[in-house]
C-alpha atoms as a PDB file:
ATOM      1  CA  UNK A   1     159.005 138.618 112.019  1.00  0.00           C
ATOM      2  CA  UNK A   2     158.134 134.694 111.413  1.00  0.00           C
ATOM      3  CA  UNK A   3     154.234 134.598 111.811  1.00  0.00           C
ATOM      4  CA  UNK A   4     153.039 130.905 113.124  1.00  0.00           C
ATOM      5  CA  UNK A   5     150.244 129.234 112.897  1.00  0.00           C
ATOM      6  CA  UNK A   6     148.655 126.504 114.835  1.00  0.00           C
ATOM      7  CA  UNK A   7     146.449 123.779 113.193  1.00  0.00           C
ATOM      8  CA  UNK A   8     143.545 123.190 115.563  1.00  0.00           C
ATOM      9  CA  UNK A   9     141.858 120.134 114.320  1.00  0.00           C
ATOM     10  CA  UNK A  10     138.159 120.395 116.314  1.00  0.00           C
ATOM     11  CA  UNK A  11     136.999 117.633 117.902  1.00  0.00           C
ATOM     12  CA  UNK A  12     133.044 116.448 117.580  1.00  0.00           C
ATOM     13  CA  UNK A  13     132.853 113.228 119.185  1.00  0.00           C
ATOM     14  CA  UNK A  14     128.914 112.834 118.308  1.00  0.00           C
ATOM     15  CA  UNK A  15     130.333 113.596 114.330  1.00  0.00           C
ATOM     16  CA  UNK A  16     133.012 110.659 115.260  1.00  0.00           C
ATOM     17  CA  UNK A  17     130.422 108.212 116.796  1.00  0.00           C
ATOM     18  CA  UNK A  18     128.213 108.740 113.746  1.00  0.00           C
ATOM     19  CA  UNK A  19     131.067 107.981 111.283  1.00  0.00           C
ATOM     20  CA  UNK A  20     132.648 104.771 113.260  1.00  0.00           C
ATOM     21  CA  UNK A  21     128.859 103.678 113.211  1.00  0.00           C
ATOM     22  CA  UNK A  22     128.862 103.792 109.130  1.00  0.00           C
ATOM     23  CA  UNK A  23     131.745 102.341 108.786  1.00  0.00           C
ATOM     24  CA  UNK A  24     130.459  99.199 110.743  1.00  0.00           C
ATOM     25  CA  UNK A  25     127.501  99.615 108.849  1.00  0.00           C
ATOM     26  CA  UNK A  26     129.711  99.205 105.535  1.00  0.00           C
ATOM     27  CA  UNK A  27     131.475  96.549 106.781  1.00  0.00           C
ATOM     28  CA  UNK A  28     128.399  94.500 107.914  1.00  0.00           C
ATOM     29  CA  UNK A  29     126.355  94.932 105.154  1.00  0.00           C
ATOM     30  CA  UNK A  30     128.709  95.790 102.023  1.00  0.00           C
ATOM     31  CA  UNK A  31     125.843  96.057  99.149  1.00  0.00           C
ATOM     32  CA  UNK A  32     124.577  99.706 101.506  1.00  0.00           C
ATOM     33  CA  UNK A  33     128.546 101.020 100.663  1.00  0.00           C
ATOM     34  CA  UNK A  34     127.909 103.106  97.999  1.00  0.00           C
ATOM     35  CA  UNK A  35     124.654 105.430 100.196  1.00  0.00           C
ATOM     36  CA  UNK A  36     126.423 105.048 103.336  1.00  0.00           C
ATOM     37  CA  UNK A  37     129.457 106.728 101.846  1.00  0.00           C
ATOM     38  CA  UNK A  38     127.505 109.245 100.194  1.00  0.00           C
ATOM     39  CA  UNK A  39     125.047 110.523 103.203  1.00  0.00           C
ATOM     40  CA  UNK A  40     127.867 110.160 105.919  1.00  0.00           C
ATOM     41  CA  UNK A  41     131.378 108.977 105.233  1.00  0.00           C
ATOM     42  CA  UNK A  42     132.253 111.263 102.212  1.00  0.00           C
ATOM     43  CA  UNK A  43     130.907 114.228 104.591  1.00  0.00           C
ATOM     44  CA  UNK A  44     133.131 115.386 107.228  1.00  0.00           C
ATOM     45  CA  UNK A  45     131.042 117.208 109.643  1.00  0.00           C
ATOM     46  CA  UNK A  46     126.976 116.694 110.371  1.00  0.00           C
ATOM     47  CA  UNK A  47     125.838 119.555 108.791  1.00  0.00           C
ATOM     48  CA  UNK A  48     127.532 118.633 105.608  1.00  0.00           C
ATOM     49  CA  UNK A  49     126.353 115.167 105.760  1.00  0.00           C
ATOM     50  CA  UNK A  50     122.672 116.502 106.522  1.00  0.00           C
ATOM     51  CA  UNK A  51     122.895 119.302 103.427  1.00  0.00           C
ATOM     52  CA  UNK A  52     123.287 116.420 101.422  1.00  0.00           C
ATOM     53  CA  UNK A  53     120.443 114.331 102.503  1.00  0.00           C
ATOM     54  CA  UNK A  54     117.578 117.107 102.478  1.00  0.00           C
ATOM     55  CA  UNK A  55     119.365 117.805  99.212  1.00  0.00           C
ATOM     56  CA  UNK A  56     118.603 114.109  98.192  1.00  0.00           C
ATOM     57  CA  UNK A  57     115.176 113.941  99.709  1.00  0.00           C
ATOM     58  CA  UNK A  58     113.669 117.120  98.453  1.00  0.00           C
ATOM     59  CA  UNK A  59     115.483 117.535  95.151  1.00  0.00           C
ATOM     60  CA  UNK A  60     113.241 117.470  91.933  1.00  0.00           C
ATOM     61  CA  UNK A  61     112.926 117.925  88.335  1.00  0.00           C
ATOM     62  CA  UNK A  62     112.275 121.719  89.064  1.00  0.00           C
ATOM     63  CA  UNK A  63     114.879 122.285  91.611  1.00  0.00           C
ATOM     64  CA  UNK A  64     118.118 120.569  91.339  1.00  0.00           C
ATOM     65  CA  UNK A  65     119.665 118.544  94.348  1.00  0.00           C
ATOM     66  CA  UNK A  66     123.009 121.155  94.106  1.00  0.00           C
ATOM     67  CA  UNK A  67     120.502 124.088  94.260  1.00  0.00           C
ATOM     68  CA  UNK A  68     119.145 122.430  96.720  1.00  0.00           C
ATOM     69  CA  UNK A  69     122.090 121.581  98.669  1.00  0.00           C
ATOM     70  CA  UNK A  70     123.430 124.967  98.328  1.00  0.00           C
ATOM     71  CA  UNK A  71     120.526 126.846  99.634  1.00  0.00           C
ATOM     72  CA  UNK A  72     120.606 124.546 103.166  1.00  0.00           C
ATOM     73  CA  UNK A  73     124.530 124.435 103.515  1.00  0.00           C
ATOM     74  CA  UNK A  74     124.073 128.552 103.675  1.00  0.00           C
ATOM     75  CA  UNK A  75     121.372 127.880 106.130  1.00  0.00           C
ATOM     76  CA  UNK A  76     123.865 126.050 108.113  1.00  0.00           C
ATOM     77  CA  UNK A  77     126.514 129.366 107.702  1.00  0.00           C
ATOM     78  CA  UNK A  78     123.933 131.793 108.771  1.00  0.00           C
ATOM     79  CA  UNK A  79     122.480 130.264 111.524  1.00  0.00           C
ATOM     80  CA  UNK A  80     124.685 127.842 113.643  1.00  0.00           C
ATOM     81  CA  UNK A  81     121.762 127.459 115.876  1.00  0.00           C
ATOM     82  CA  UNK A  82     120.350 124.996 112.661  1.00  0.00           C
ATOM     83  CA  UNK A  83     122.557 122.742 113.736  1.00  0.00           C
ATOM     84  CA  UNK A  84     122.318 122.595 117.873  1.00  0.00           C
ATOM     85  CA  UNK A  85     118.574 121.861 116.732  1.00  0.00           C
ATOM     86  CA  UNK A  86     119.736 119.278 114.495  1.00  0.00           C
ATOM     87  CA  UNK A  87     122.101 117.695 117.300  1.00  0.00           C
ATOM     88  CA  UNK A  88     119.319 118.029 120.222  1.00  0.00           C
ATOM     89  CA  UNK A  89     116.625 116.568 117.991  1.00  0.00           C
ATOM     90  CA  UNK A  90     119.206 113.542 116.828  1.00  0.00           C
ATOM     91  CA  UNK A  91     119.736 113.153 120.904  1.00  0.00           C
ATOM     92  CA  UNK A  92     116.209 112.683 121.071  1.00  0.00           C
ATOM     93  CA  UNK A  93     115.549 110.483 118.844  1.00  0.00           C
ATOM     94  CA  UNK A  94     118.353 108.315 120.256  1.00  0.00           C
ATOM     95  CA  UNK A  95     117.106 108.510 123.748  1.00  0.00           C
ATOM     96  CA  UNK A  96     113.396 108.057 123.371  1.00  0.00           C
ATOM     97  CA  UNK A  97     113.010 105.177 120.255  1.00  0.00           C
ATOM     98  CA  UNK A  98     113.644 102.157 121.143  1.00  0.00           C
ATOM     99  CA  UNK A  99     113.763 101.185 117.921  1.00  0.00           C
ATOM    100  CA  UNK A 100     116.878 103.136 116.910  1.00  0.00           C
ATOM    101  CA  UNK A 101     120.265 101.425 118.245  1.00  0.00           C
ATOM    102  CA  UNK A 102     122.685 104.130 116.376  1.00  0.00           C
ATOM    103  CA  UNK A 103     123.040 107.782 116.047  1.00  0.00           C
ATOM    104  CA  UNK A 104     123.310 107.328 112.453  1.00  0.00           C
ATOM    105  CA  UNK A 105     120.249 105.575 111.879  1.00  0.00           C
ATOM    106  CA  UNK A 106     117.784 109.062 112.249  1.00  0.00           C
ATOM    107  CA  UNK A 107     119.730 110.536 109.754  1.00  0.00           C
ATOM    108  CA  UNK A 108     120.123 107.361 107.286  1.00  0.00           C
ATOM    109  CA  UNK A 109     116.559 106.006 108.025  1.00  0.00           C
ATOM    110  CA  UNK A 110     113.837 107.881 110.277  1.00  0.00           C
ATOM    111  CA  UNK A 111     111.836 110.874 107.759  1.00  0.00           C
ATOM    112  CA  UNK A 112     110.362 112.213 111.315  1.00  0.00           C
ATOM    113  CA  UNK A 113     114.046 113.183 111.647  1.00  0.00           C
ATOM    114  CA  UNK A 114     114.760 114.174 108.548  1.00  0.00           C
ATOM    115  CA  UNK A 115     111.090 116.011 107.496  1.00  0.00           C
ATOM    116  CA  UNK A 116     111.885 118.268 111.162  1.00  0.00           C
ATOM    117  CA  UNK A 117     115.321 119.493 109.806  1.00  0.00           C
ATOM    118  CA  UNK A 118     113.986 120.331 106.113  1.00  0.00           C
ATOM    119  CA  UNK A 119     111.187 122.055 108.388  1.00  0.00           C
ATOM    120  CA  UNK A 120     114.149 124.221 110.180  1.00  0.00           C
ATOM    121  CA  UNK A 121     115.590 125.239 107.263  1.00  0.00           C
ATOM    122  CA  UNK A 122     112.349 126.011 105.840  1.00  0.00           C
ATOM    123  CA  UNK A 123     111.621 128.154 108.721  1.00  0.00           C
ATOM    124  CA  UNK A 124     115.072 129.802 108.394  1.00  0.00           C
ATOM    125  CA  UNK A 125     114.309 130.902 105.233  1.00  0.00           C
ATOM    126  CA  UNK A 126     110.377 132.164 106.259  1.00  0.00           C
ATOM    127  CA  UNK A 127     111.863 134.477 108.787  1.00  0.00           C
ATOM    128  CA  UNK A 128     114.613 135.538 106.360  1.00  0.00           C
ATOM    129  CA  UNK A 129     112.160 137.022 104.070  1.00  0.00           C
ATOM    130  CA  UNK A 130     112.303 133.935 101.178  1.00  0.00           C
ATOM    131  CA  UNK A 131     108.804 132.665 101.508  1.00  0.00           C
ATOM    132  CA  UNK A 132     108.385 131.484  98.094  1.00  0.00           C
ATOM    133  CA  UNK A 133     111.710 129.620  98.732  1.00  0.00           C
ATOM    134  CA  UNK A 134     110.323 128.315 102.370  1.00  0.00           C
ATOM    135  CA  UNK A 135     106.716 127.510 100.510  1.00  0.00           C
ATOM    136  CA  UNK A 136     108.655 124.783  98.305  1.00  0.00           C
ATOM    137  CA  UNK A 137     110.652 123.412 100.915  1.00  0.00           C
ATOM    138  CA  UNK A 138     107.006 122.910 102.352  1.00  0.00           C
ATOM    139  CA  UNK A 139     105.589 120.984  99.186  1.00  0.00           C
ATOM    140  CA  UNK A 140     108.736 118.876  99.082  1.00  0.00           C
ATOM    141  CA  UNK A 141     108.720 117.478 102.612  1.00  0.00           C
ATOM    142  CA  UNK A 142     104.860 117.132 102.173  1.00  0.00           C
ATOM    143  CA  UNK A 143     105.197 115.438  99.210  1.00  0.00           C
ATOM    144  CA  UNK A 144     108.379 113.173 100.146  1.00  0.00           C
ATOM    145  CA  UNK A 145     107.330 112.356 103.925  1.00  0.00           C
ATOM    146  CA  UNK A 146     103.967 113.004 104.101  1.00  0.00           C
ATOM    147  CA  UNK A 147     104.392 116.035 106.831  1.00  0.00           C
ATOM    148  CA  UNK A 148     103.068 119.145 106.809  1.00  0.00           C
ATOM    149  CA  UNK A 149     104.743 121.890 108.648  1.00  0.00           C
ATOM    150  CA  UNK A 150     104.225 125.147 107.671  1.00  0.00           C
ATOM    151  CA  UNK A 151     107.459 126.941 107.122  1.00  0.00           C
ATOM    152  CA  UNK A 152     106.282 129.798 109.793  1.00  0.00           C
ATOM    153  CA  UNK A 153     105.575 127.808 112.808  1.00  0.00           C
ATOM    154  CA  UNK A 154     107.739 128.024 114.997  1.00  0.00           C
ATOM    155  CA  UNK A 155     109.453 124.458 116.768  1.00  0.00           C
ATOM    156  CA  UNK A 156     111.960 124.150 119.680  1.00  0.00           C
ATOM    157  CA  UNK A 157     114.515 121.578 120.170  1.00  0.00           C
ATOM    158  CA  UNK A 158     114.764 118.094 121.336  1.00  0.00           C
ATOM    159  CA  UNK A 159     111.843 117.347 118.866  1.00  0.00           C
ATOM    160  CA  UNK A 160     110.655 113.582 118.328  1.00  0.00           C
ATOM    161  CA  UNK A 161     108.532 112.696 115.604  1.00  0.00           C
ATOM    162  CA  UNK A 162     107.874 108.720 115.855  1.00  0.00           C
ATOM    163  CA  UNK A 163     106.917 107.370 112.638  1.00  0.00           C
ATOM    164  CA  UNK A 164     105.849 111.112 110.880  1.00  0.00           C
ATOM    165  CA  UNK A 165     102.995 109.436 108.967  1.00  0.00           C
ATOM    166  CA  UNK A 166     100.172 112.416 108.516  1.00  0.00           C
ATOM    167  CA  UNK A 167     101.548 114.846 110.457  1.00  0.00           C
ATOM    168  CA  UNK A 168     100.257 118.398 110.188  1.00  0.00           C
ATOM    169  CA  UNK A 169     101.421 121.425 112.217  1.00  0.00           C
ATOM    170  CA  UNK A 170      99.924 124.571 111.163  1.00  0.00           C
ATOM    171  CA  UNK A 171     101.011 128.166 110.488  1.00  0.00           C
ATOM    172  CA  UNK A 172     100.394 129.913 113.907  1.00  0.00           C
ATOM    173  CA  UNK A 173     101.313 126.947 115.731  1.00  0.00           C
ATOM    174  CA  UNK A 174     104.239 126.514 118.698  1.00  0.00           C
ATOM    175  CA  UNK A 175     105.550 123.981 119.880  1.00  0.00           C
ATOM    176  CA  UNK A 176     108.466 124.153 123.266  1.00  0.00           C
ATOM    177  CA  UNK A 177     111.346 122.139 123.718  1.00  0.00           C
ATOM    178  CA  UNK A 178     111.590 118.250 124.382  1.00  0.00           C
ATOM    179  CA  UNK A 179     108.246 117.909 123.050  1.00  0.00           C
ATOM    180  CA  UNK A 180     107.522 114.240 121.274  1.00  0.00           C
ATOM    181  CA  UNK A 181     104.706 113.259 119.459  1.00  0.00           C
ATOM    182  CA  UNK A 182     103.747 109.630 116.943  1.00  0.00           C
ATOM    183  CA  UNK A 183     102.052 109.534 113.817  1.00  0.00           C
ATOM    184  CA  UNK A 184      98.704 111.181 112.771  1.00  0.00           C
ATOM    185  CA  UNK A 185      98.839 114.169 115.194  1.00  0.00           C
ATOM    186  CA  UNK A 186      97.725 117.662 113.748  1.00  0.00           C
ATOM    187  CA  UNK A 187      98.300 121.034 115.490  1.00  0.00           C
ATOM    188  CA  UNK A 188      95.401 122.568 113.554  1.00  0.00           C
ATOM    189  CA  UNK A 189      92.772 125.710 113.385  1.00  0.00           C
ATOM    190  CA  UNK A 190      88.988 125.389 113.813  1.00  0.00           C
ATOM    191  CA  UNK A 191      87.493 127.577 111.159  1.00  0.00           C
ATOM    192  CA  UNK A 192      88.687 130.101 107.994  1.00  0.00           C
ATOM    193  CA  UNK A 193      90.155 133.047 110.904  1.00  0.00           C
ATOM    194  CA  UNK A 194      93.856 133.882 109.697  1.00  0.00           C
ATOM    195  CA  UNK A 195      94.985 135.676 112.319  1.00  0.00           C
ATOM    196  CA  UNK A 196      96.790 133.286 115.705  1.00  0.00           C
ATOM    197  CA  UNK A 197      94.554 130.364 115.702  1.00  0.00           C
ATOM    198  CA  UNK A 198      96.984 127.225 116.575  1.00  0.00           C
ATOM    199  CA  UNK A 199      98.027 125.485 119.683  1.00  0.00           C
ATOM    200  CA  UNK A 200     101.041 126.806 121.944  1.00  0.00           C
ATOM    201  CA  UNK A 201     102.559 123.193 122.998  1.00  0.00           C
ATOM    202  CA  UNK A 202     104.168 123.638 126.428  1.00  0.00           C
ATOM    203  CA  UNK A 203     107.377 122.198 127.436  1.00  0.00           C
ATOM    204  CA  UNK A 204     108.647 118.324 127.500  1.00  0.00           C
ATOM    205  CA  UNK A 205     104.592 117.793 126.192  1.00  0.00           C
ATOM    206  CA  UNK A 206     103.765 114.284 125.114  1.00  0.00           C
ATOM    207  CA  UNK A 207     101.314 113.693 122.254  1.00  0.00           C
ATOM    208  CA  UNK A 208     100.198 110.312 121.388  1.00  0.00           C
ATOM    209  CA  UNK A 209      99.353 108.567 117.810  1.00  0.00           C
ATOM    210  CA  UNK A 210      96.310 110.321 116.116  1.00  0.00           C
ATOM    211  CA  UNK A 211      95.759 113.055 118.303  1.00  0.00           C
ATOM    212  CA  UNK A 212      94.023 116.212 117.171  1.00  0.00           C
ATOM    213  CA  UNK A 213      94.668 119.760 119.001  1.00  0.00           C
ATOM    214  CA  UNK A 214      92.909 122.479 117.653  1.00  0.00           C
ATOM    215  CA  UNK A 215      92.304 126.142 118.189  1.00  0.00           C
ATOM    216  CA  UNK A 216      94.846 128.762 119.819  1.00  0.00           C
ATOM    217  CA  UNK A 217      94.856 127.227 122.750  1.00  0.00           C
ATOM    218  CA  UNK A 218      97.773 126.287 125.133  1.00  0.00           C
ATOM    219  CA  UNK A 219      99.121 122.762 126.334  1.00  0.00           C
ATOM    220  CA  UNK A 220     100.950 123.041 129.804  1.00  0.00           C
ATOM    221  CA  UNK A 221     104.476 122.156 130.127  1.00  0.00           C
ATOM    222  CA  UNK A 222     104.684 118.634 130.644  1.00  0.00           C
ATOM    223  CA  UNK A 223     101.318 117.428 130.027  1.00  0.00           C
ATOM    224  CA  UNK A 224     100.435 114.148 128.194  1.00  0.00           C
ATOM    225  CA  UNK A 225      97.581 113.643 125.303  1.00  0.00           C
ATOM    226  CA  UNK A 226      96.330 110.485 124.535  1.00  0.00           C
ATOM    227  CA  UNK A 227      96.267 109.118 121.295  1.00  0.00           C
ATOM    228  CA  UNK A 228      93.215 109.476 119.392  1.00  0.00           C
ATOM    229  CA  UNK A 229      92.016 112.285 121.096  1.00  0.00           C
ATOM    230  CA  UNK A 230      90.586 115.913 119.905  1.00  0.00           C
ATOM    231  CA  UNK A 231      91.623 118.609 122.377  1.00  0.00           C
ATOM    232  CA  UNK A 232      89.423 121.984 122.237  1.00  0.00           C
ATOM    233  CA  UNK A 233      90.714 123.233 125.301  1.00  0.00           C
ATOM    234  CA  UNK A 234      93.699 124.435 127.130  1.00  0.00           C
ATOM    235  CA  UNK A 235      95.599 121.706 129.273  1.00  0.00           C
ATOM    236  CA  UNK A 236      97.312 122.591 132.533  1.00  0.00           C
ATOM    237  CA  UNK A 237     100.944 121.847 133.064  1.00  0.00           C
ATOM    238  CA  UNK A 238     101.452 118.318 134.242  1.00  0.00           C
ATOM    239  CA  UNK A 239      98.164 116.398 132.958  1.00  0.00           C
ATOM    240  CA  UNK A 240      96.873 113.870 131.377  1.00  0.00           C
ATOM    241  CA  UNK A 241      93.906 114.753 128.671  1.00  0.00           C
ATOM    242  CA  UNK A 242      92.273 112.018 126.653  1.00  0.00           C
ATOM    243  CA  UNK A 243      88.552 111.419 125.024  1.00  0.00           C
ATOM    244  CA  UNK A 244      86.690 113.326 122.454  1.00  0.00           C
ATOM    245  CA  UNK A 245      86.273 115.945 123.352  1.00  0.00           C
ATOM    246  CA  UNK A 246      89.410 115.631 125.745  1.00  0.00           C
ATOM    247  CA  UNK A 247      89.387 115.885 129.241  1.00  0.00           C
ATOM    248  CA  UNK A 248      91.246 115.766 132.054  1.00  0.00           C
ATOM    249  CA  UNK A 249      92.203 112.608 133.637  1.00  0.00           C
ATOM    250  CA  UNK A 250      94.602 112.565 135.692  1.00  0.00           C
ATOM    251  CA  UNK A 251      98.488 113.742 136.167  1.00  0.00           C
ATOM    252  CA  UNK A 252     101.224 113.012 133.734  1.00  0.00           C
ATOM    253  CA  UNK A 253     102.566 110.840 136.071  1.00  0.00           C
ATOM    254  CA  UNK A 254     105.979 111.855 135.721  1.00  0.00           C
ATOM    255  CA  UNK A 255     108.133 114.974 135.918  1.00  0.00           C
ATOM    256  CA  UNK A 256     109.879 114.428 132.254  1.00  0.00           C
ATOM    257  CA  UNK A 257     105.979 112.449 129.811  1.00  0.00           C
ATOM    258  CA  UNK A 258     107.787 113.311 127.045  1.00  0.00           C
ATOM    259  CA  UNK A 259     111.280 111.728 127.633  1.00  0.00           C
ATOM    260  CA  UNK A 260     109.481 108.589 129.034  1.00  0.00           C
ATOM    261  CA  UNK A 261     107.616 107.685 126.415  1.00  0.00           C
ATOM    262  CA  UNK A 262     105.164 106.507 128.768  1.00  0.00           C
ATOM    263  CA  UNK A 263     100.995 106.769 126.740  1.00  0.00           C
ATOM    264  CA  UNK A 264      99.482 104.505 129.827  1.00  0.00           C
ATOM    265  CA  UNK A 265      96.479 105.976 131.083  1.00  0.00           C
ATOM    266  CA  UNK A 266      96.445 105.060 134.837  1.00  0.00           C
ATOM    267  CA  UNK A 267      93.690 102.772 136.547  1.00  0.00           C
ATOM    268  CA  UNK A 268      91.365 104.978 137.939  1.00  0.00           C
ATOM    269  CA  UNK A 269      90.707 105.897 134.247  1.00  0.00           C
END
């Protein structure tokens, strides 16, 4: 008996927006050919095209790029959910900067992207038992994008990361979905304890440029931070903290802080 087969070519329209995208990019500015064909069009699929680009970012002299590469594209293999991360955090970054126009431009362009997915496979391979492994992953995006996230904190999706300059996000430290934060923020502890000693970031949690929130403490779901502030205590779902130390000052004045974008302190403040 005849066996057939049917060829089932998968469809990924994000994939397909992302590659028309380069291709414009190519055509529009010719002299960026030769790295936009080898971070996106030589790739067919996102998590091949992203292998190689934490590959290229966090390669060395003491780790090769195809070690590299090879170590994150079995990442991708053992844990699919790598990659819905990958997709949520790239919708996020689309939806919430205003400065990026194109899907392909977080992957291209923007290290908060890319220093959050070199985090996730860092983490992968913390909970996999290959903490020596995770601990370099940790140098490298320290050293290549100035963020520190240590490999066994634990991060949802829908993550933006505006400008990643001086980020730090410590090892007991969680942080929900649809949470966005700017530059300068640390997640941090408040003495030498080494037991659970970082913030719990809620839900959809907004955290503006230069904040500070220390201590194992919790941040309600959909709460807003000011920038420049130092939070020492726990912040109810749906407020607005700023000062030093923070306090309360109102409500987040919307259902969704994070997704708006929104760091305006209202007038009563």
């Amino acid at each position: 008996m005849t066996e057939f087969r049917t060829n089932i070519t998968s469809i990924d329209p994000i994939w397909d927006q992302i590659s028309e995208e380069a291709k414009r990019a190519v055509a529009e500015e010719p002299l960026i050919g030769g790295f936009v064909h080898a971070c996106i069009l030589h790739h067919k699929s996102i998590e091949k095209a992203l292998s190689y680009r934490i590959a290229a970012k966090l390669a060395s002299n003491e780790m090769s790029m195809v070690v590299v590469r090879e170590i994150v594209e079995e990442a991708y293999l053992k844990s699919p959910d790598l990659i819905d991360a990958a997709r949520a955090d790239l919708s996020a970054v689309y939806d919430r900067d205003p400065s990026c126009h194109r899907l392909v431009q977080p992957i291209l362009y923007f290290k908060g992207y890319q220093a959050v997915q070199s985090y996730r496979v860092a983490h992968f391979l913390w909970i996999e038992g290959h903490k020596d492994l995770a601990s370099f992953f940790q140098m490298r995006v320290s050293e290549i994008f100035g963020v520190d996230i240590h490999p066994a904190a634990t991060i949802g999706k829908g993550i933006m990361i505006d400008h990643a300059h001086s980020i730090v996000i410590g090892e007991t430290s969680v942080v929900g979905d649809n949470v966005s934060m700017l530059h300068s923020v640390t997640l941090g502890g408040t003495g030498k304890e080494e037991e659970d000693r970082h913030p719990k970031i809620g839900n959809g949690v907004l955290i503006g440029a230069g904040a500070k929130v220390l201590g194992n403490i919790r941040i309600g779901d959909c709460s807003r931070i000011a920038a420049g502030s130092v939070v020492l205590d726990e912040v109810p779902a749906c407020k607005t903290v700023a000062g030093i130390p923070a306090q309360i000052v109102g409500e987040a004045g919307c259902d969704q802080p994070a997704v708006s974008m929104n760091h305006m302190l209202g007038k009563d403040y």
